[in-house]
N, C-alpha and C. Protein backbone atom coordinates (compact mmCIF):
# COMPACT_ATOMS: atom_id res chain seq x y z
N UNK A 1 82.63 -24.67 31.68
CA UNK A 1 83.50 -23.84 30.88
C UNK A 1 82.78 -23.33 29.64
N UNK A 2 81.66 -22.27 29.93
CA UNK A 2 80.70 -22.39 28.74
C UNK A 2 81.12 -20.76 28.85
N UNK A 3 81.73 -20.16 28.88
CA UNK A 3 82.26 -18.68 28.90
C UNK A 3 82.61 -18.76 27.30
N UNK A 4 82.21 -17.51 27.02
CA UNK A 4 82.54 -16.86 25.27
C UNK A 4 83.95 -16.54 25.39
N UNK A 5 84.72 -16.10 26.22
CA UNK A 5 86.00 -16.24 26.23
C UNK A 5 87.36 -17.12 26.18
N UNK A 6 86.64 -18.19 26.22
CA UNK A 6 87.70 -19.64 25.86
C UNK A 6 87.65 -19.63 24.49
N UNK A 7 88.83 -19.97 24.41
CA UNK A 7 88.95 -20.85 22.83
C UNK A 7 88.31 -21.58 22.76
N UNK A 8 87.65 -22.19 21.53
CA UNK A 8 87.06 -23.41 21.22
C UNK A 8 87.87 -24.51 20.16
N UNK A 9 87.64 -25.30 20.22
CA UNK A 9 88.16 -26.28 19.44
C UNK A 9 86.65 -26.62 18.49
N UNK A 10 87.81 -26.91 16.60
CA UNK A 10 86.48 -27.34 16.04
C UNK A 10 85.45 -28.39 16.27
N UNK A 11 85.71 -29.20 16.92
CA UNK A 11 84.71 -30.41 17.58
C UNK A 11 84.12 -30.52 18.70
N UNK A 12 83.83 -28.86 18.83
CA UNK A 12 83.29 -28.66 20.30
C UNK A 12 84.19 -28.46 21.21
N UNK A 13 83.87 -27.80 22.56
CA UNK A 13 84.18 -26.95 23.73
C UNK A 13 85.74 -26.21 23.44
N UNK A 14 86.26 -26.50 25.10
CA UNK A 14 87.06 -25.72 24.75
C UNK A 14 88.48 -26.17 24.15
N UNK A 15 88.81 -25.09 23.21
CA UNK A 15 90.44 -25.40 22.70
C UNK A 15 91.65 -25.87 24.25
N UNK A 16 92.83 -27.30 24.25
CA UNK A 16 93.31 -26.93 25.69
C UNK A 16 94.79 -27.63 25.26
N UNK A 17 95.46 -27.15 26.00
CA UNK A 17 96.52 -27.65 25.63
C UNK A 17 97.38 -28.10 27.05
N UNK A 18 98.03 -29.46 26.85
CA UNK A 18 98.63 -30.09 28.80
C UNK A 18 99.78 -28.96 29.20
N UNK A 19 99.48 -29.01 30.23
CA UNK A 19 100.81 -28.11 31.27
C UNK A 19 101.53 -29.09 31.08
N UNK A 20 103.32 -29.23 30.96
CA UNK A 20 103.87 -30.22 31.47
C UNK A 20 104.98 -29.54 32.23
N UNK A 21 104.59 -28.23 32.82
CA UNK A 21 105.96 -27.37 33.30
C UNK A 21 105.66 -26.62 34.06
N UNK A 22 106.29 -25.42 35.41
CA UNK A 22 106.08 -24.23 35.58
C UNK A 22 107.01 -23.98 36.11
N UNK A 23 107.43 -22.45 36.04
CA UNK A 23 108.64 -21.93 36.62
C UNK A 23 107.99 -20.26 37.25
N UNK A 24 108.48 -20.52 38.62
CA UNK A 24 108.25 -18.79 38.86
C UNK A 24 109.63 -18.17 39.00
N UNK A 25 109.22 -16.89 39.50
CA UNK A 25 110.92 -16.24 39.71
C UNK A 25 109.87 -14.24 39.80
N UNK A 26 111.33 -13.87 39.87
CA UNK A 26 111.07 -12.17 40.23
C UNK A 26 111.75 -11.88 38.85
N UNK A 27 111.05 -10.29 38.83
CA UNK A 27 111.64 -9.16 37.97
C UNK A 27 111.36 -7.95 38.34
N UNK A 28 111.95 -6.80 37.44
CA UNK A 28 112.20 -5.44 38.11
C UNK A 28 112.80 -5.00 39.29
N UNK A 29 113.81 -5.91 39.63
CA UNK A 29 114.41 -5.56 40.85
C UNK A 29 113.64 -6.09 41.96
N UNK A 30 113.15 -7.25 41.85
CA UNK A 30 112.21 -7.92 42.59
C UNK A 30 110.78 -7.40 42.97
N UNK A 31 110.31 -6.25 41.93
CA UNK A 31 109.12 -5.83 42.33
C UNK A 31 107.97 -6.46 42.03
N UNK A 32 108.27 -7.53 40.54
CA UNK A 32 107.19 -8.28 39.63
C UNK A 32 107.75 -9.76 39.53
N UNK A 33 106.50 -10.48 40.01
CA UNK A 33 106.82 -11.92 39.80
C UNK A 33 106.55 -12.36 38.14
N UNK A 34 107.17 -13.07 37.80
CA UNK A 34 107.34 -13.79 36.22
C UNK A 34 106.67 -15.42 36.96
N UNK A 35 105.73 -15.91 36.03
CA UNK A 35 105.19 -17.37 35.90
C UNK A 35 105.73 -17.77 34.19
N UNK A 36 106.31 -18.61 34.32
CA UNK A 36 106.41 -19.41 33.20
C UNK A 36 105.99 -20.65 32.67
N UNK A 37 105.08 -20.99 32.05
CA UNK A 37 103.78 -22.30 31.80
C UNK A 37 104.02 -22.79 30.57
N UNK A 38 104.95 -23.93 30.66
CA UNK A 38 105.72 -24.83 29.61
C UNK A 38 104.58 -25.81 29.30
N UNK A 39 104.20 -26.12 28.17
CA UNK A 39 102.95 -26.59 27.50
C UNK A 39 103.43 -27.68 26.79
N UNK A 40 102.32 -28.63 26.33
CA UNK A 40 102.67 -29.58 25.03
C UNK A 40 101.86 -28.65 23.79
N UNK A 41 102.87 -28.90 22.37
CA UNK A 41 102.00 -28.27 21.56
C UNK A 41 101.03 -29.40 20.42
N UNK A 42 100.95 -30.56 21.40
CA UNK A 42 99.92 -31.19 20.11
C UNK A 42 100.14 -32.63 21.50
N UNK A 43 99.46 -33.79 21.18
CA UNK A 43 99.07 -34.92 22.14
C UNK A 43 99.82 -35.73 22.17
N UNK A 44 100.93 -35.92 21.53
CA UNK A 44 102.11 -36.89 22.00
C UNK A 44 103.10 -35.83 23.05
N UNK A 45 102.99 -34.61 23.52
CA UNK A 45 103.65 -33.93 24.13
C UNK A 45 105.25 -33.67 23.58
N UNK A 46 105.45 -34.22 22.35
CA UNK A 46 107.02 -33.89 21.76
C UNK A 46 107.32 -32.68 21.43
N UNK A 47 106.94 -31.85 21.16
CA UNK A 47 106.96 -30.51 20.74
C UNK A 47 106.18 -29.68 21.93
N UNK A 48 106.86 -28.94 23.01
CA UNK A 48 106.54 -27.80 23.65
C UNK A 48 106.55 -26.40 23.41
N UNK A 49 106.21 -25.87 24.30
CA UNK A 49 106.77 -24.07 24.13
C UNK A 49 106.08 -23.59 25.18
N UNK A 50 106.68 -22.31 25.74
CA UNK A 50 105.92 -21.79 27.10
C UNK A 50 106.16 -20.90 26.41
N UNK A 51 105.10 -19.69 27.87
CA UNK A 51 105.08 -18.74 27.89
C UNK A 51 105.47 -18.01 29.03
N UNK A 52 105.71 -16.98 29.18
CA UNK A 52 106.19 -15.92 30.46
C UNK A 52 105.32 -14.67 30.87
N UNK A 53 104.54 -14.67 32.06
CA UNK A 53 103.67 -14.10 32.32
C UNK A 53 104.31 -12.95 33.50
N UNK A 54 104.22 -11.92 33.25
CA UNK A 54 104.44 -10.91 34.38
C UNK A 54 103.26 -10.34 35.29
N UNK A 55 103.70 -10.59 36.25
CA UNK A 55 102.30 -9.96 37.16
C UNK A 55 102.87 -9.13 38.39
N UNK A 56 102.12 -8.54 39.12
CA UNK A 56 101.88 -7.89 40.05
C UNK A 56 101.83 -8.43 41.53
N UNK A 57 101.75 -7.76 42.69
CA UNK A 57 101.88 -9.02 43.98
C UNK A 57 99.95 -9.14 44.49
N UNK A 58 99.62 -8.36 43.37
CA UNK A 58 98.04 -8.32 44.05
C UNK A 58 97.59 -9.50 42.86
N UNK A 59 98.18 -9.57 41.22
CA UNK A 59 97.64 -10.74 40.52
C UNK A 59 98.27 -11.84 40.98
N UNK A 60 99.08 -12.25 41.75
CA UNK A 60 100.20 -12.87 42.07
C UNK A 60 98.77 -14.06 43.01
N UNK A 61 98.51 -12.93 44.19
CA UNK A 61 97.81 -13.29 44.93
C UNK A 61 96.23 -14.00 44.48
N UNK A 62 95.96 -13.25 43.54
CA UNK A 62 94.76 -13.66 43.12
C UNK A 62 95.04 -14.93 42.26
N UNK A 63 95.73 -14.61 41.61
CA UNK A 63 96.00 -16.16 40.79
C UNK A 63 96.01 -17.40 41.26
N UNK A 64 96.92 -17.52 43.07
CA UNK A 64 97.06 -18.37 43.59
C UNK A 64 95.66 -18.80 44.50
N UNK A 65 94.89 -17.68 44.74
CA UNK A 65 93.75 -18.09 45.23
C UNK A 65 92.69 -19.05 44.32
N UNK A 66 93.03 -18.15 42.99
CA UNK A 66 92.06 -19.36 41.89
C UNK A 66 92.46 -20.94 41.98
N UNK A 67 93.58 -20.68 41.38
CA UNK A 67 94.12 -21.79 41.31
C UNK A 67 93.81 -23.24 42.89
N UNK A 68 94.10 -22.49 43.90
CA UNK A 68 93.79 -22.86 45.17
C UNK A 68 92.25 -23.29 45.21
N UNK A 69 91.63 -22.81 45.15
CA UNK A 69 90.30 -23.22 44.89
C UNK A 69 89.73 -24.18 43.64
N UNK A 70 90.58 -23.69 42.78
CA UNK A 70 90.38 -25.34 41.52
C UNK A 70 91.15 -26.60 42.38
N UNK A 71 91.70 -26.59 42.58
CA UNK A 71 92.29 -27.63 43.79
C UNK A 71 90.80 -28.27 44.29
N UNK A 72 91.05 -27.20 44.93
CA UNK A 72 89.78 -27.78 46.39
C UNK A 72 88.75 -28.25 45.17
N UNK A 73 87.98 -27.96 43.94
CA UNK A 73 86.73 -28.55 43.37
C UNK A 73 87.35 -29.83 42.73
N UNK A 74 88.98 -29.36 42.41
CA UNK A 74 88.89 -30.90 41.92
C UNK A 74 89.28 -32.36 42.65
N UNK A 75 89.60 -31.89 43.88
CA UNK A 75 89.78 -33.32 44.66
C UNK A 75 88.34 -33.55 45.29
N UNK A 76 87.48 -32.70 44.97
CA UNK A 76 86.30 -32.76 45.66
C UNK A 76 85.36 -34.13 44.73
N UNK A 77 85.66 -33.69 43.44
CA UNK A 77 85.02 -34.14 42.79
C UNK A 77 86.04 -35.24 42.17
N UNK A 78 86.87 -35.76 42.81
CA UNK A 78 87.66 -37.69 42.46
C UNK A 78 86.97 -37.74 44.03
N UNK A 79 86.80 -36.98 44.83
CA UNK A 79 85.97 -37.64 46.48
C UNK A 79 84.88 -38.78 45.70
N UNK A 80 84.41 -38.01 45.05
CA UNK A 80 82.46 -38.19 44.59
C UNK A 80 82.15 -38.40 43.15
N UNK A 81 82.85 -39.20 42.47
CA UNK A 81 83.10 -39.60 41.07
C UNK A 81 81.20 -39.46 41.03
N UNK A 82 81.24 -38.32 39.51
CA UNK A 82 79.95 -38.20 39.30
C UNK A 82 78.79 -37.38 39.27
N UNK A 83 79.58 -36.43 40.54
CA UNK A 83 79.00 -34.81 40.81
C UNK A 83 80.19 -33.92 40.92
N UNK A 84 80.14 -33.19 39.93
CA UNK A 84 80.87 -32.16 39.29
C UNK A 84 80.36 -31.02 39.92
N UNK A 85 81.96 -30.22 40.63
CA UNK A 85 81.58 -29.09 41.17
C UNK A 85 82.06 -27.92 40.22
């Protein structure tokens, strides 16, 4: 995660904050899917807040492919404690 586009946190890498939520659903008359990604806002998780993302059925798709594929590297890598894919 060495991309100039992440946030950083002052003590090094990247800034991150836990998922503890998600909600999908439609909009525009069912033309646009809405993702909603309910967060903790600090490390005891007491204080949340999400956000609401509108997308398209082609980001829709792509999103789920990423995501799908972080899957696959990360059970790959609890397979093989040690080599990071």
């Amino acid at each position: 995660m060495a991309e100039k586009e992440w946030d950083g946190h002052p003590l090094g890498g990247a800034a991150v904050v836990a998922v503890t939520g998600m909600k999908i659903g439609t909009a525009l008359e069912g033309t646009a899917g809405v993702l909603r990604i309910e967060y903790g806002k600090e490390p005891t998780l007491k204080k949340r807040e999400a956000k609401q993302f509108l997308m398209n059925a082609k980001q829709v798709r792509e999103l789920s492919k990423k995501m799908a594929d972080l899957a696959d590297r990360l059970e790959a890598n609890q397979a093989a404690p040690g080599k990071v894919n």
